[in-house]
C-alpha atoms as a PDB file:
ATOM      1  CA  UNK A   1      46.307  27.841 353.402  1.00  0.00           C
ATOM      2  CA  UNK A   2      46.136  25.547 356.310  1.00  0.00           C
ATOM      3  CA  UNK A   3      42.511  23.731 358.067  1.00  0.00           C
ATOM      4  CA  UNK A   4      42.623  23.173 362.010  1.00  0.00           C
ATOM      5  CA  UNK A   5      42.265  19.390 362.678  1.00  0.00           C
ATOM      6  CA  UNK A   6      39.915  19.468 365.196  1.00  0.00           C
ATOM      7  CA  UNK A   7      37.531  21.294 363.454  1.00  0.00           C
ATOM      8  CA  UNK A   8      37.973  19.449 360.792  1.00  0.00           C
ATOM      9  CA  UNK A   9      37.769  16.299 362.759  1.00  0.00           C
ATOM     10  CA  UNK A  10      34.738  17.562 364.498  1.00  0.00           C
ATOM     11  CA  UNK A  11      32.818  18.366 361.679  1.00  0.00           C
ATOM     12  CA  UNK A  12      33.446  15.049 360.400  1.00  0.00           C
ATOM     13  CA  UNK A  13      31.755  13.513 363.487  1.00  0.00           C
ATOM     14  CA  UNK A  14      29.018  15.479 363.350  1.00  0.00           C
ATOM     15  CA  UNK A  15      28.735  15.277 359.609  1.00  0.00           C
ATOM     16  CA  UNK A  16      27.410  11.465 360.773  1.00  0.00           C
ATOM     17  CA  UNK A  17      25.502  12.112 363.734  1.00  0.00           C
ATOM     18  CA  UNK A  18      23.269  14.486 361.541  1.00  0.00           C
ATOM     19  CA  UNK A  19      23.076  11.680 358.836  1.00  0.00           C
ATOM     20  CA  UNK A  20      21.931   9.412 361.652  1.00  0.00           C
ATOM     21  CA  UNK A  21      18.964  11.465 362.862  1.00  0.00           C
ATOM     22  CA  UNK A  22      18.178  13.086 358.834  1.00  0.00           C
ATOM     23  CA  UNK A  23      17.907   9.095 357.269  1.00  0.00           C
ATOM     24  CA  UNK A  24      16.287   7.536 360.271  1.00  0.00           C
ATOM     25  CA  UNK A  25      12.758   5.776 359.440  1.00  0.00           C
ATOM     26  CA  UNK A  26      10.786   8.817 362.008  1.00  0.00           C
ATOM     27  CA  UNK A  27      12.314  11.922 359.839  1.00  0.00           C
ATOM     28  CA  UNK A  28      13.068  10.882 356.129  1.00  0.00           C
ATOM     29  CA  UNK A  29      14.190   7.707 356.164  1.00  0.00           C
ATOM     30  CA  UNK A  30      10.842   6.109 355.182  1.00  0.00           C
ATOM     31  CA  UNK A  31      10.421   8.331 352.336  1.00  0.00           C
ATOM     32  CA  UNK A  32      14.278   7.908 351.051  1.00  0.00           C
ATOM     33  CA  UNK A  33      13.982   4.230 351.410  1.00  0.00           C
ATOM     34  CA  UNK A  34      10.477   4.432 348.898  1.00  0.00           C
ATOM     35  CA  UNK A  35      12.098   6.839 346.861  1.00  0.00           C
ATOM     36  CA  UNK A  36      15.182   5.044 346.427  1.00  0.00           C
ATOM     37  CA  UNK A  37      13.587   1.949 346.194  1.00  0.00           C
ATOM     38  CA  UNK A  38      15.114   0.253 348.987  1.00  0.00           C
ATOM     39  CA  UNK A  39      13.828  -2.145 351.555  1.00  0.00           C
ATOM     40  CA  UNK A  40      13.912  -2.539 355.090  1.00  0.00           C
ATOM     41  CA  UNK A  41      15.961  -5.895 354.317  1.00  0.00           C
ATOM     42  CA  UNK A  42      18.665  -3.387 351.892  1.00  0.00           C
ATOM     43  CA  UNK A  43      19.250  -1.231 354.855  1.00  0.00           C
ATOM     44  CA  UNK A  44      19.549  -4.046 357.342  1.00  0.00           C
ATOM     45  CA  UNK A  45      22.166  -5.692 355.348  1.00  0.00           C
ATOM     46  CA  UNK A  46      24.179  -2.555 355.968  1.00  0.00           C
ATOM     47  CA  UNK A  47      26.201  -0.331 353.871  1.00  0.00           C
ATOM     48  CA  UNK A  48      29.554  -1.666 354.961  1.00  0.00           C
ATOM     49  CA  UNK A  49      32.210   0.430 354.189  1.00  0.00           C
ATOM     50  CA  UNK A  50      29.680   3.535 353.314  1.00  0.00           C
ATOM     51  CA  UNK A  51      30.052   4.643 356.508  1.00  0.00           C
ATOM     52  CA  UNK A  52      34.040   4.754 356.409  1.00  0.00           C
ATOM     53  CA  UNK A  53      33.729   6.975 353.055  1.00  0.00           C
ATOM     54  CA  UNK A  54      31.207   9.014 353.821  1.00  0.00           C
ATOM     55  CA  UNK A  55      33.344  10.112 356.947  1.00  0.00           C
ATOM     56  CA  UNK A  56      36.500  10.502 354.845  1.00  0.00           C
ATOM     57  CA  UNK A  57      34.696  12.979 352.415  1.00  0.00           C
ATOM     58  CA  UNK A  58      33.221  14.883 354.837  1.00  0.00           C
ATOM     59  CA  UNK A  59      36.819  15.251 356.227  1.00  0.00           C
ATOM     60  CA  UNK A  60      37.370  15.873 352.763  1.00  0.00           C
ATOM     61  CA  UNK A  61      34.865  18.900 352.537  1.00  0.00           C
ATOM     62  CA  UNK A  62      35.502  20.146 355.714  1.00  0.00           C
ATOM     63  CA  UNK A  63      39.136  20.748 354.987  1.00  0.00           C
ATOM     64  CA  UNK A  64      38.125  22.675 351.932  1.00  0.00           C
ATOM     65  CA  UNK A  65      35.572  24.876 353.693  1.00  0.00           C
ATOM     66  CA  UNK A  66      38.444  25.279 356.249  1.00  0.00           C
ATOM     67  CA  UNK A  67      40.583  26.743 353.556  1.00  0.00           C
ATOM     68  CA  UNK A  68      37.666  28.723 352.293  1.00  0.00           C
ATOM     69  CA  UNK A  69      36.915  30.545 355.703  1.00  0.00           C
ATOM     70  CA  UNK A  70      40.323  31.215 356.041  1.00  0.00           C
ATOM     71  CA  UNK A  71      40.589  32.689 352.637  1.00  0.00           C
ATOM     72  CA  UNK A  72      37.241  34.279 353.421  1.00  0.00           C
ATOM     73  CA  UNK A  73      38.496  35.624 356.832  1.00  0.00           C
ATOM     74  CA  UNK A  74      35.270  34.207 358.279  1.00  0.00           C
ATOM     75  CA  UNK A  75      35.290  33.797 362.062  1.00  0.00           C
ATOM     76  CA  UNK A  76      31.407  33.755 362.984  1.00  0.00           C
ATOM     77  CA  UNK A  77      28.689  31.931 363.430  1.00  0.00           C
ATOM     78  CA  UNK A  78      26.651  33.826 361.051  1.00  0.00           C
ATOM     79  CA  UNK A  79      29.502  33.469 358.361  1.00  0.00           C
ATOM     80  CA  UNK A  80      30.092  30.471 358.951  1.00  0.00           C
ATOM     81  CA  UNK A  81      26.226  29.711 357.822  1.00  0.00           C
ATOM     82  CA  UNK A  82      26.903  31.600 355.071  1.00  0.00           C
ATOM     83  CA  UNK A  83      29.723  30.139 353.507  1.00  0.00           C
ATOM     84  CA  UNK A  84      27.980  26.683 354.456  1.00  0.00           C
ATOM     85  CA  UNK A  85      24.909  27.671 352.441  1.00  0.00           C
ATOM     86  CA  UNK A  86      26.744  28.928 349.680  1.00  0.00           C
ATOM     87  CA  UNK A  87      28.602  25.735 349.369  1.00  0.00           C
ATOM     88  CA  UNK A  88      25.476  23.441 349.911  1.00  0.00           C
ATOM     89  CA  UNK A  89      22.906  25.725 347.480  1.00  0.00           C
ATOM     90  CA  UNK A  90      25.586  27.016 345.024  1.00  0.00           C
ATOM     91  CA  UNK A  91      27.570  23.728 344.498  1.00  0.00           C
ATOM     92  CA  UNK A  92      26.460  20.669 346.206  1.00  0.00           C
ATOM     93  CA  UNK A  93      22.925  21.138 345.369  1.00  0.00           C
ATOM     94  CA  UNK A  94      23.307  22.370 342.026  1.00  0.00           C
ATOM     95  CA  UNK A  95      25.255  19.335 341.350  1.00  0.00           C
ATOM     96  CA  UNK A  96      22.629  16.785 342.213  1.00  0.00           C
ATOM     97  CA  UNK A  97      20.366  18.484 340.970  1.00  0.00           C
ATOM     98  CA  UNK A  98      21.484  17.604 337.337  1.00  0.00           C
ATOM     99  CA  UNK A  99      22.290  14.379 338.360  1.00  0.00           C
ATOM    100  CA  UNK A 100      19.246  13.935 339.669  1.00  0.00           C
ATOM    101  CA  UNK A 101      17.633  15.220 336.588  1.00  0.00           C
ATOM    102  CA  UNK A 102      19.278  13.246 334.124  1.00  0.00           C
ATOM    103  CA  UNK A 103      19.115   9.757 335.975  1.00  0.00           C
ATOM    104  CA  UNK A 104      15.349  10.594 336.469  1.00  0.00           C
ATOM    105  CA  UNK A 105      15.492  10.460 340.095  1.00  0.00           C
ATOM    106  CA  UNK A 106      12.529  12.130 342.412  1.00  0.00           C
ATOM    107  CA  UNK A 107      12.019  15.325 343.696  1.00  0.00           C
ATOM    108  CA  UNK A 108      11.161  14.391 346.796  1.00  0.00           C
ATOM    109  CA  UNK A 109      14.701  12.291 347.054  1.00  0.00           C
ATOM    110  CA  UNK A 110      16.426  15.405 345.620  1.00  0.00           C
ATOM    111  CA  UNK A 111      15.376  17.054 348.379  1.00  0.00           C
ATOM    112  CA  UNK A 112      15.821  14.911 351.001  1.00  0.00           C
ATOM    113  CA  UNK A 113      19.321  14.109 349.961  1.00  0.00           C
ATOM    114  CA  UNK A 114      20.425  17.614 348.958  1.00  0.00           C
ATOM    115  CA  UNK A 115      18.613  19.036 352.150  1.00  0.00           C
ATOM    116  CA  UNK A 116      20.549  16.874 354.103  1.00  0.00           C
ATOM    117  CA  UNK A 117      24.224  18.230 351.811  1.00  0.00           C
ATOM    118  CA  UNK A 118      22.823  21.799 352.330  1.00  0.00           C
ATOM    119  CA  UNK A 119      22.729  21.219 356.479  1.00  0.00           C
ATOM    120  CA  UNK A 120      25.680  19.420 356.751  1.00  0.00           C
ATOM    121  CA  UNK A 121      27.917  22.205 354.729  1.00  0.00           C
ATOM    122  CA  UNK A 122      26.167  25.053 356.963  1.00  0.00           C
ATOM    123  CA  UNK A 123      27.141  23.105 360.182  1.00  0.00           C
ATOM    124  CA  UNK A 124      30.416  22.397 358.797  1.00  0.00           C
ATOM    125  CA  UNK A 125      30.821  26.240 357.899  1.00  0.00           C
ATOM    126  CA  UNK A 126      29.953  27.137 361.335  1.00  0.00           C
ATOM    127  CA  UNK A 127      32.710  24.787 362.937  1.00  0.00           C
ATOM    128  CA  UNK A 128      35.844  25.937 360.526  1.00  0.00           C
ATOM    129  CA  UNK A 129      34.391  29.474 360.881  1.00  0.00           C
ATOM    130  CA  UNK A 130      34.471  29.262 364.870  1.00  0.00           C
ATOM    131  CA  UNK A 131      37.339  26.598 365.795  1.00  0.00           C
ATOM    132  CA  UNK A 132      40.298  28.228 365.030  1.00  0.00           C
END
């Protein structure tokens, strides 16, 4: 059971960059700002240390799907996307999805935000697959 630290570490780095171009204003940031009722003022006040966490759990995730290829013996691309969508559809999404259900959130933010979960755990499931 072990997770190589520069995948890990890379898939950390570009667990953000995605989160950059998925939230800004010209993809879905306009519609997860309306959906979550936030203005341009909430985002411009910044989220502070969001950024900091959100890296450490995606370290966080991409050590377990590190442990999971390697349990997996996945060393591909194409498994890679595999266990990534497994991850994102079978637990990540089903997860907000109830949350999402009971705090009476939208669809269209449930998908935005789970879309985004879903394509960050396939890339990460491509880098811990590959970068041994």
């Amino acid at each position: 059971m072990y997770a190589n630290a520069v995948a890990v570490l890379a898939a950390g780095v570009l667990s953000m960059v995605l989160g950059f171009f998925w939230y800004i204003p010209a993809v879905f940031g306009r519609l997860w700002m309306k959906e979550s009722g936030l203005t341009e003022k909430d985002i411009k006040s910044g989220p502070g240390t969001g950024y900091l966490l959100s890296f450490a759990v995606s370290l966080i995730m991409a050590v377990a799907m590190s442990i999971l290829a390697n349990y997996g013996g996945t060393r591909t691309v194409l498994g890679g996307l595999k266990l990534g969508a497994l991850v994102g559809l079978g637990i990540v999404a089903t997860s907000f999805a109830a949350n999402y259900i009971f705090s009476k959130k939208s669809l269209k933010l449930y998908l935005v935000d789970a879309g985004y979960f879903v394509t960050h755990a396939m890339i990460t499931g491509v880098i811990v697959s590959v970068i041994r």
